[in-house]
Protein backbone atom coordinates (compact mmCIF):
# COMPACT_ATOMS: atom_id res chain seq x y z
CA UNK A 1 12.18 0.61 21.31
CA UNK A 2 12.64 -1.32 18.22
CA UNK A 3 10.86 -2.50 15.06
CA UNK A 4 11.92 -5.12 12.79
CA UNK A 5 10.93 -4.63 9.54
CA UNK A 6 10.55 -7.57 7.25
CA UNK A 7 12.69 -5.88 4.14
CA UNK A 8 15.73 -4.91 3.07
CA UNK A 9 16.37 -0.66 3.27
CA UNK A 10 16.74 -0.60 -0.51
CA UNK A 11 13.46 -2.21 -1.20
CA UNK A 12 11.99 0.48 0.62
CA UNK A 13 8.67 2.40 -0.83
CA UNK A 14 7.74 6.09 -0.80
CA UNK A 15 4.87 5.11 1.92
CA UNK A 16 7.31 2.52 3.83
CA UNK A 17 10.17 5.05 4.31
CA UNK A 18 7.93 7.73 5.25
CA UNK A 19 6.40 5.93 8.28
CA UNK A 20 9.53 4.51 8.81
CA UNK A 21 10.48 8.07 9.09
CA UNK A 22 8.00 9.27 11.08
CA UNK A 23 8.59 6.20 13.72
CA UNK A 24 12.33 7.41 14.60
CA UNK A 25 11.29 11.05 15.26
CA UNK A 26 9.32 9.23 18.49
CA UNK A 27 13.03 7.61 19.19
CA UNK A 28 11.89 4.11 18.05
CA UNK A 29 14.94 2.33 16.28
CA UNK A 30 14.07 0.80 12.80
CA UNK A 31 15.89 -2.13 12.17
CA UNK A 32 15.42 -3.70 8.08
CA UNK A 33 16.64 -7.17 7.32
CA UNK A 34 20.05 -7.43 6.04
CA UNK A 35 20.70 -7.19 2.32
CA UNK A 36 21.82 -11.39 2.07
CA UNK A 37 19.15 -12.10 3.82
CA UNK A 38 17.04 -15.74 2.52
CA UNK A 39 12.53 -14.98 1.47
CA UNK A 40 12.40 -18.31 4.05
CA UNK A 41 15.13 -16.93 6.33
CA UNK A 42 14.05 -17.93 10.31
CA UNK A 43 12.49 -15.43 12.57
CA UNK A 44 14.92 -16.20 15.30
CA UNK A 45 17.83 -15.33 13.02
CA UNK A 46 16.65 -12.14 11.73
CA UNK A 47 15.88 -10.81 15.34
CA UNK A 48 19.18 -12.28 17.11
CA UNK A 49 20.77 -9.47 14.31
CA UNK A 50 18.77 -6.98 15.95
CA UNK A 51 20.34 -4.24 18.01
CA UNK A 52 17.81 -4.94 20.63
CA UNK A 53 14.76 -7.18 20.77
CA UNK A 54 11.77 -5.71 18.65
CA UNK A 55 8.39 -5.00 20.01
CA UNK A 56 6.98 -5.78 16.82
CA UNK A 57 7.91 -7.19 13.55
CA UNK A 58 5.80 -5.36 10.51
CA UNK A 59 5.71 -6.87 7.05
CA UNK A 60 5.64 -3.10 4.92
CA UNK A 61 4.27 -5.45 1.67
CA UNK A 62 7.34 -4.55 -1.08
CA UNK A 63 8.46 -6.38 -3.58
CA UNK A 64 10.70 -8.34 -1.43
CA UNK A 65 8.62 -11.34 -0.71
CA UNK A 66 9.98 -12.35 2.56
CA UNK A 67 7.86 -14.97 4.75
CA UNK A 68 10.13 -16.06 7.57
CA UNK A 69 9.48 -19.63 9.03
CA UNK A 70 8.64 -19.60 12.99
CA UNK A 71 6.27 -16.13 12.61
CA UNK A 72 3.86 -18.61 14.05
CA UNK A 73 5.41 -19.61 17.33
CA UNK A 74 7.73 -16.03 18.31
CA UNK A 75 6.80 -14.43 21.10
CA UNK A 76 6.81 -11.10 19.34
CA UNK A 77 4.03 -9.56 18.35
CA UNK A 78 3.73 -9.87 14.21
CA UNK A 79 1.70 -7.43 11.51
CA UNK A 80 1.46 -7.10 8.08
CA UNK A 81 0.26 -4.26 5.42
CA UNK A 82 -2.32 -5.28 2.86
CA UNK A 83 -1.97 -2.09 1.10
CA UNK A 84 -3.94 -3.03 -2.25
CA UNK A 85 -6.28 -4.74 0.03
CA UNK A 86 -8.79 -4.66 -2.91
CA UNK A 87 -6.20 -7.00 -4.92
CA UNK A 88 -6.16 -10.83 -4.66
CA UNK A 89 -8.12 -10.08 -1.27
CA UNK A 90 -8.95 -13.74 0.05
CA UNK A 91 -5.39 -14.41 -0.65
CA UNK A 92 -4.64 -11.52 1.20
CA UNK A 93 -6.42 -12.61 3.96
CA UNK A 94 -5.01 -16.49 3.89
CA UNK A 95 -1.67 -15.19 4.23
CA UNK A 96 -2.41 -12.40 7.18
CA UNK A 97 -3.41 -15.34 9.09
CA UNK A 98 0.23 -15.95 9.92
CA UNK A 99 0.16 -12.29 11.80
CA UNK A 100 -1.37 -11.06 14.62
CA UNK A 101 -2.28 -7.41 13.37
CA UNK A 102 -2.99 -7.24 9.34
CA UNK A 103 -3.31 -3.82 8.74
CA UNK A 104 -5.77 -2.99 5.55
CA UNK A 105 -6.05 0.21 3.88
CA UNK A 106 -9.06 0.49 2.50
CA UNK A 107 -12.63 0.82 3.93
CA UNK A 108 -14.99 -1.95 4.87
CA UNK A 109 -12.04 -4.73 4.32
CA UNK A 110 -11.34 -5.02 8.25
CA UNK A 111 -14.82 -6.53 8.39
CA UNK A 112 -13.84 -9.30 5.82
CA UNK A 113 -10.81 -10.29 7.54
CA UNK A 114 -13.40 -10.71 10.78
CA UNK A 115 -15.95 -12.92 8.86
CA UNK A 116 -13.05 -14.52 7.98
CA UNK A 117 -11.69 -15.86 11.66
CA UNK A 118 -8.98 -13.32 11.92
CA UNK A 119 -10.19 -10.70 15.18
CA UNK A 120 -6.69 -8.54 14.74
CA UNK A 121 -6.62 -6.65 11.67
CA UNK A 122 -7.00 -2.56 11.70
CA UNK A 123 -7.31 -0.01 9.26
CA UNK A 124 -5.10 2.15 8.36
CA UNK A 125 -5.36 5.00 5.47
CA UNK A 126 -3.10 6.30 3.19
CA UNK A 127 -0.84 9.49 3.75
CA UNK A 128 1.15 11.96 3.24
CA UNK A 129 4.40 12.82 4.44
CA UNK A 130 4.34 16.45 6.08
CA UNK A 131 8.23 17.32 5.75
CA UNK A 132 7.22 17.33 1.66
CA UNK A 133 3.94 19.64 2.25
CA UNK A 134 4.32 21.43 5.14
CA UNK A 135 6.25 23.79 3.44
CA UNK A 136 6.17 28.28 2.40
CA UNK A 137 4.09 28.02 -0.74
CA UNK A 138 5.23 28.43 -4.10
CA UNK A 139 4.57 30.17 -7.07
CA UNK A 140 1.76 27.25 -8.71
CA UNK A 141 2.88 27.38 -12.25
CA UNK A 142 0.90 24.20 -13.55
CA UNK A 143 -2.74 23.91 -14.28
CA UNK A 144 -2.53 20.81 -13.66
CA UNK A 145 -0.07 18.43 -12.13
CA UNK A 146 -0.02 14.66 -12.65
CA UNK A 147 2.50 12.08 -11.25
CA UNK A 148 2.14 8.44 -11.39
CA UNK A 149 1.94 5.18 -13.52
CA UNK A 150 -0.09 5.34 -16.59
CA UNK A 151 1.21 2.57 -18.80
CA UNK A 152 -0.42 -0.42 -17.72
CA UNK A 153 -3.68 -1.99 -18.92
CA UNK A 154 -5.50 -0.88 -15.26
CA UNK A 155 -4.33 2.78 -15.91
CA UNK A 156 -6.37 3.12 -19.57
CA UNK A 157 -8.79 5.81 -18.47
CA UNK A 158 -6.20 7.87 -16.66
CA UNK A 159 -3.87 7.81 -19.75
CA UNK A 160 -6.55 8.66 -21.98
CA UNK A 161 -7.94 11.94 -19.42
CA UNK A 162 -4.40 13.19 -18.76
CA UNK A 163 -3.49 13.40 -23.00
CA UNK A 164 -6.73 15.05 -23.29
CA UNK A 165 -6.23 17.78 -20.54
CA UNK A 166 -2.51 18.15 -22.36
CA UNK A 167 -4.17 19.62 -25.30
CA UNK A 168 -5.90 22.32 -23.32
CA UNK A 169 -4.33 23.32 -20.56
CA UNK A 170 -0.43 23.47 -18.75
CA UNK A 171 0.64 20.15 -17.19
CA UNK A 172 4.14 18.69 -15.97
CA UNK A 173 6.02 16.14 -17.71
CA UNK A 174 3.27 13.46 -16.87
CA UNK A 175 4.95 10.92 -18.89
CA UNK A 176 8.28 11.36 -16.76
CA UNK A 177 8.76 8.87 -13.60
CA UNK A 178 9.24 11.05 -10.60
CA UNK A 179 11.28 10.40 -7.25
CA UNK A 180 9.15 11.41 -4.01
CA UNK A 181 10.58 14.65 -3.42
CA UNK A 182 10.35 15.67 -7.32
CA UNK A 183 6.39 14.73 -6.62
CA UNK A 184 6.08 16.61 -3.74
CA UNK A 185 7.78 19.58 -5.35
CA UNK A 186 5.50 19.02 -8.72
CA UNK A 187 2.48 19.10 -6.69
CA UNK A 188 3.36 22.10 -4.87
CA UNK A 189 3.62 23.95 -8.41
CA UNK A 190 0.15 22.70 -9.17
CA UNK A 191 -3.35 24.34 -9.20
CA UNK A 192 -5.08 21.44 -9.86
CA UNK A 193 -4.41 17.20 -9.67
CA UNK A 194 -7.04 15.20 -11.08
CA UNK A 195 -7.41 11.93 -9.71
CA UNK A 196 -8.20 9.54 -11.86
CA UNK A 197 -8.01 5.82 -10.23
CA UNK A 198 -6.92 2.53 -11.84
CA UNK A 199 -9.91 1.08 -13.72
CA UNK A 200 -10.15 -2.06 -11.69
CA UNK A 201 -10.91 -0.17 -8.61
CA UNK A 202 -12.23 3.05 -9.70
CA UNK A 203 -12.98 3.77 -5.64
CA UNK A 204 -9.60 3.68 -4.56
CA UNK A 205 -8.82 6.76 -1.93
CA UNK A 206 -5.21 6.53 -3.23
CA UNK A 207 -2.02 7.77 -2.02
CA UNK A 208 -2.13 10.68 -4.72
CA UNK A 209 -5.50 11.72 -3.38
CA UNK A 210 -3.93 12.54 -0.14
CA UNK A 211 -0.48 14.00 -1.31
CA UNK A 212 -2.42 16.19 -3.79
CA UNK A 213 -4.56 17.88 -0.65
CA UNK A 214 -1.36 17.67 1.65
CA UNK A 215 0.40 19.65 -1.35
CA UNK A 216 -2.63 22.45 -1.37
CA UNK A 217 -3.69 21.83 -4.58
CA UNK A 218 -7.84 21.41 -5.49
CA UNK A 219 -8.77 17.74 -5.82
CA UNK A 220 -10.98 16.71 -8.72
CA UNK A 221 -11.89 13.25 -7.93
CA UNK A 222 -14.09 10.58 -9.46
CA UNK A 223 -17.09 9.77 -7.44
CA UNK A 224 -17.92 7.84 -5.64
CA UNK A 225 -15.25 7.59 -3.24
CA UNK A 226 -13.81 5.58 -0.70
CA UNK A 227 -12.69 9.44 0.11
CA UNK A 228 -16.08 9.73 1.92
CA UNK A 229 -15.85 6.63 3.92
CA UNK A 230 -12.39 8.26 5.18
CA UNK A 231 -14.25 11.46 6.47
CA UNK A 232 -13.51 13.79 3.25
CA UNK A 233 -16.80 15.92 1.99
CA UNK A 234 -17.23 16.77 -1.39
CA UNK A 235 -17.49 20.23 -2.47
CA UNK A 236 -15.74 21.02 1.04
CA UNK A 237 -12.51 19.14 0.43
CA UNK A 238 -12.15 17.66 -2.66
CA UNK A 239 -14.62 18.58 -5.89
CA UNK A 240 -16.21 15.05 -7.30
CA UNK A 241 -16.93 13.75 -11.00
CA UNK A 242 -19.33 11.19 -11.98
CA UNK A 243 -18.38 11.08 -15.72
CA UNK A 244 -14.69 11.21 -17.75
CA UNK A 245 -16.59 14.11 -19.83
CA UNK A 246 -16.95 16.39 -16.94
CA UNK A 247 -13.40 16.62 -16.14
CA UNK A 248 -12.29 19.33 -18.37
CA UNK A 249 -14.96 21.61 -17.64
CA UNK A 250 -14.50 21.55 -13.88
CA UNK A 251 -10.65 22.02 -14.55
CA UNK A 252 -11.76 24.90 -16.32
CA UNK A 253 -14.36 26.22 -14.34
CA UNK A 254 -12.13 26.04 -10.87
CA UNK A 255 -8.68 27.46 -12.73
CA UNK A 256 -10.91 30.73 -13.56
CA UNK A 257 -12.81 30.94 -9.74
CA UNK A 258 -9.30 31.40 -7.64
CA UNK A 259 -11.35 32.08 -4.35
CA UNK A 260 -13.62 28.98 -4.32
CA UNK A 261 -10.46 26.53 -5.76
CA UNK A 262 -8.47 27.94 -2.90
CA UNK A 263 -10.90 27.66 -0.13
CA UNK A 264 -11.73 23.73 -1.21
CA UNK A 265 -7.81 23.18 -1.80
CA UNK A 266 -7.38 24.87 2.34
CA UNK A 267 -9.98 22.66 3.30
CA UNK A 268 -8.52 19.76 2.63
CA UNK A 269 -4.86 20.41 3.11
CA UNK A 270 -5.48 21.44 6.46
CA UNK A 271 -7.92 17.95 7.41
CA UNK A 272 -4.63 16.10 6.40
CA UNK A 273 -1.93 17.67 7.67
CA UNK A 274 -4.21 17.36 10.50
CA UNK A 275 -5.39 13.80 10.10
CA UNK A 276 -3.58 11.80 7.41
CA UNK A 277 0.13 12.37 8.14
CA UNK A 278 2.52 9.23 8.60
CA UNK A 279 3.40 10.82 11.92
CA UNK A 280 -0.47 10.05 12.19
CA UNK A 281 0.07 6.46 11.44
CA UNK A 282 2.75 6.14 13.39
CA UNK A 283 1.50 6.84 16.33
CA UNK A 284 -1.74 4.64 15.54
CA UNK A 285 0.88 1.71 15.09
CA UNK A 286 2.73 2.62 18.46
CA UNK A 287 -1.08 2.56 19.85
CA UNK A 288 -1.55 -0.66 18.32
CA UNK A 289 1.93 -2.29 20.22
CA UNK A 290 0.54 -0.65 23.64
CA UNK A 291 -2.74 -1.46 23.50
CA UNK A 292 -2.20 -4.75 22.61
CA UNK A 293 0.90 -5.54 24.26
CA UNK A 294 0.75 -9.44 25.40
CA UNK A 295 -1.22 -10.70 23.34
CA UNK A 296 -1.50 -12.41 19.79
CA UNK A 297 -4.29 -12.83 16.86
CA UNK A 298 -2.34 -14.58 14.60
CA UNK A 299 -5.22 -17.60 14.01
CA UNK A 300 -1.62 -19.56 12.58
CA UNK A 301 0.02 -19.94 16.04
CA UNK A 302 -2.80 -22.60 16.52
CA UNK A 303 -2.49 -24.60 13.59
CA UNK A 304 -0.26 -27.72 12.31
CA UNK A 305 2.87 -27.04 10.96
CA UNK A 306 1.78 -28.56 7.42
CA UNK A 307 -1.19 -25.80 7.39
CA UNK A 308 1.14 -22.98 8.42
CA UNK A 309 3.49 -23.89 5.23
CA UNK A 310 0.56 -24.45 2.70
CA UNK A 311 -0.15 -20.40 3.54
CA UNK A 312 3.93 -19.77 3.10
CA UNK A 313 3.41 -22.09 -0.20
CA UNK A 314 0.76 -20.33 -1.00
CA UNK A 315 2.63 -16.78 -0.34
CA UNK A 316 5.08 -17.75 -2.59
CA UNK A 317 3.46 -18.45 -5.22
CA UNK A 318 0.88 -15.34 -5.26
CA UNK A 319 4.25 -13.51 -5.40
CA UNK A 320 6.31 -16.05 -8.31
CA UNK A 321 8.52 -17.50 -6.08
CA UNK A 322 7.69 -20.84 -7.26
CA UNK A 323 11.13 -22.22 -6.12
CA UNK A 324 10.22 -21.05 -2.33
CA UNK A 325 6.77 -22.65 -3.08
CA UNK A 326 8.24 -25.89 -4.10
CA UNK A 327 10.49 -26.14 -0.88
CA UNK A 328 7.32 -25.81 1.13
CA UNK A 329 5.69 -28.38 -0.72
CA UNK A 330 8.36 -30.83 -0.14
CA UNK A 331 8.18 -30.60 3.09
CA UNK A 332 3.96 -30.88 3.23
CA UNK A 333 4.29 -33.89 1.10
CA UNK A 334 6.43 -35.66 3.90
CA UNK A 335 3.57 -35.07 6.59
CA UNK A 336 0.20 -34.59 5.58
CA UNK A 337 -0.98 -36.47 1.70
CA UNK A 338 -4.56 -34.52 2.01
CA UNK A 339 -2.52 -30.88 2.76
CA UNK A 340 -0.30 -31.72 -0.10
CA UNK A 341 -3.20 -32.65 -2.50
CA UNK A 342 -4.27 -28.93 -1.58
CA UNK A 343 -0.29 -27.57 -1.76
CA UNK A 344 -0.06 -29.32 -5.50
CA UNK A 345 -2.82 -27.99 -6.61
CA UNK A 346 -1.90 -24.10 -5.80
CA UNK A 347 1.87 -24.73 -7.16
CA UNK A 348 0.43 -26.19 -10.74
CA UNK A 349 -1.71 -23.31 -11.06
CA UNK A 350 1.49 -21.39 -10.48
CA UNK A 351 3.22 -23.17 -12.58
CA UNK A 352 0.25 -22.75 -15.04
CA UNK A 353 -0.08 -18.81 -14.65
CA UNK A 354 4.22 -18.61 -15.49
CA UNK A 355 3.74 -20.85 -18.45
CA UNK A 356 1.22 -18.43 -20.06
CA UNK A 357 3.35 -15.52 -18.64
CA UNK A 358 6.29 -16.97 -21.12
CA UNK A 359 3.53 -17.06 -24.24
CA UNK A 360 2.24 -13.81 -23.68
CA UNK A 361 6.25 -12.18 -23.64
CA UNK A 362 7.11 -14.29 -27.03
CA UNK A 363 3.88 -13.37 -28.63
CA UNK A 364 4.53 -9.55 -27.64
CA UNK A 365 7.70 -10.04 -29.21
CA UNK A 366 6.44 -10.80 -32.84
């Protein structure tokens, strides 16, 4: 068995290679685009490279932004990952009509894509990878342990907790960027991670949420939670905060109770190792190819042509590949005036959002 996946093996994520991971240990071959390969490359050509014909061809959402032409008309079943499905979500949604399964990770965002006309789309969760966790413990020489971006706008709050929790109790190198196993090995060291999400989605049940449980370390996480809609409880796997002025206090109230940190910390470690493994997801995805096998969602394999490239057009420029977007465009312009009134109209504000992309770099520059 074979799956194509629509990226190169460098471009390859922490999540991405993990499930990839997790899919050859059940003898399914994963094959990755090659490394020349064109964002607007054919279908046919990237699967006549394959070592045998895929039973499904998975968009892992990277920052590769390959769109192959003729996903609409293969005979392959097609699905895509809308992992920040939260971000830019009725683009999101536009472009997952070209597949048959889109596969959102968040709560109540399957619905959306229903209201929307598209009947295929699942949910899947994040995870954890269980050759990192699964592990002897270790001594846990960090209070608290903290891994993860905190210099962008979105990540204000979580800068501004994690300097104050520096000042009063032992924490990692927070500052540092971290390969996967270094995180892995970080949390393991860890009493404590404190979750604090990026402000424009304060709900997220992120990928650290998970890793910190799988790692056996006591979750302190702001609530409420997308956590709960998963199936975690608080106080019985993860410990909840309303405010940023609790956090210290419950840091220091569960660092001096060792019994009741460890017994909320078990709890949840063992519900995902359980649960929330990518050998979980993996076998939901191989559920998804069985069950499924035959037929196709994608609401693109009935449309025009000039609508299926508007959503490639429109691809491309969500991810500033307004060269791509312009090649689509040309082509739209040659077949439909009232699609390419639409197309125009998505490339200038493309053209528009790179403009003031340019200001803002020579204004940061003064």
């Amino acid at each position: 068995m074979n799956i194509l996946f629509l990226c190169r093996n460098k471009d390859m994520g922490w999540g991405q290679a993990s499930l990839a991971r997790a899919l050859e240990r059940r003898a399914v071959h994963v094959t990755f685009v090659n490394d020349t390969a064109r964002l607007d490359s054919h279908i046919d050509e990237l699967v006549a490279a394959c070592p045998e014909r895929p039973v499904l061809i998975l968009h892992p959402e990277l920052s590769f932004p390959i769109l192959p032409r003729g996903l609409a008309e293969i005979d392959i079943r097609t699905a895509c990952m809308q992992i920040d499905t939260y971000a830019y979500t009725r683009r999101r949604i536009k472009w997952s009509m070209l597949f048959d399964n889109p596969i959102v990770f968040h709560p109540g965002y399957r619905e959306q894509f229903e209201q929307a006309g598209h009947q295929g789309a699942v949910t899947f969760y994040h995870a954890a990878c269980r050759d990192l966790f699964d592990r002897p413990s270790i001594e846990r020489t960090f209070d608290v342990g903290a891994v993860g971006r905190t210099h962008a706008k979105i990540q204000t709050t979580r800068r501004r907790v994690l300097t104050g929790l520096t000042e009063r109790f032992r924490l990692n190198d927070w500052q540092k960027s971290y390969a996967f196993e270094e995180m892995a090995e970080v949390y393991r060291a860890s009493k404590i991670v404190v979750n604090v999400p990026r402000d424009d989605y304060p709900q997220d049940a992120n990928m650290r949420a998970f890793e910190a449980m799988a790692a056996g370390c006591l979750l302190i996480s702001r609530s409420p939670t997308e956590l709960t809609a998963v199936g975690f409880e608080e106080g019985v796997h993860f410990v909840p905060y309303q405010d940023e002025s609790d956090i210290v206090d419950l840091v220091a109230k569960y660092l001096s109770a060792d019994s009741e940190r460890q017994r909320i910390a078990g709890a949840g470690r063992e519900k995902v190792l359980r649960e929330h493994t990518y050998d979980c997801r993996a076998e939901q995805l191989l559920r998804i190819v069985e069950q499924n096998e035959g037929k196709f969602f994608a609401p693109a394999r009935n449309w025009p042509e000039e609508r299926v490239r508007l959503a490639h057009l429109d691809f491309y420029v969500g991810n500033g590949r307004l060269d791509y977007a312009e090649k689509e465009f040309a082509y739209i312009v040659q077949r439909n005036l009232l699609t390419a009134a639409h197309g125009g109209a998505i490339l200038a504000r493309g053209f528009a959002s790179k403009a003031r992309g340019r200001l803002g770099t020579l204004v940061s520059r003064k």
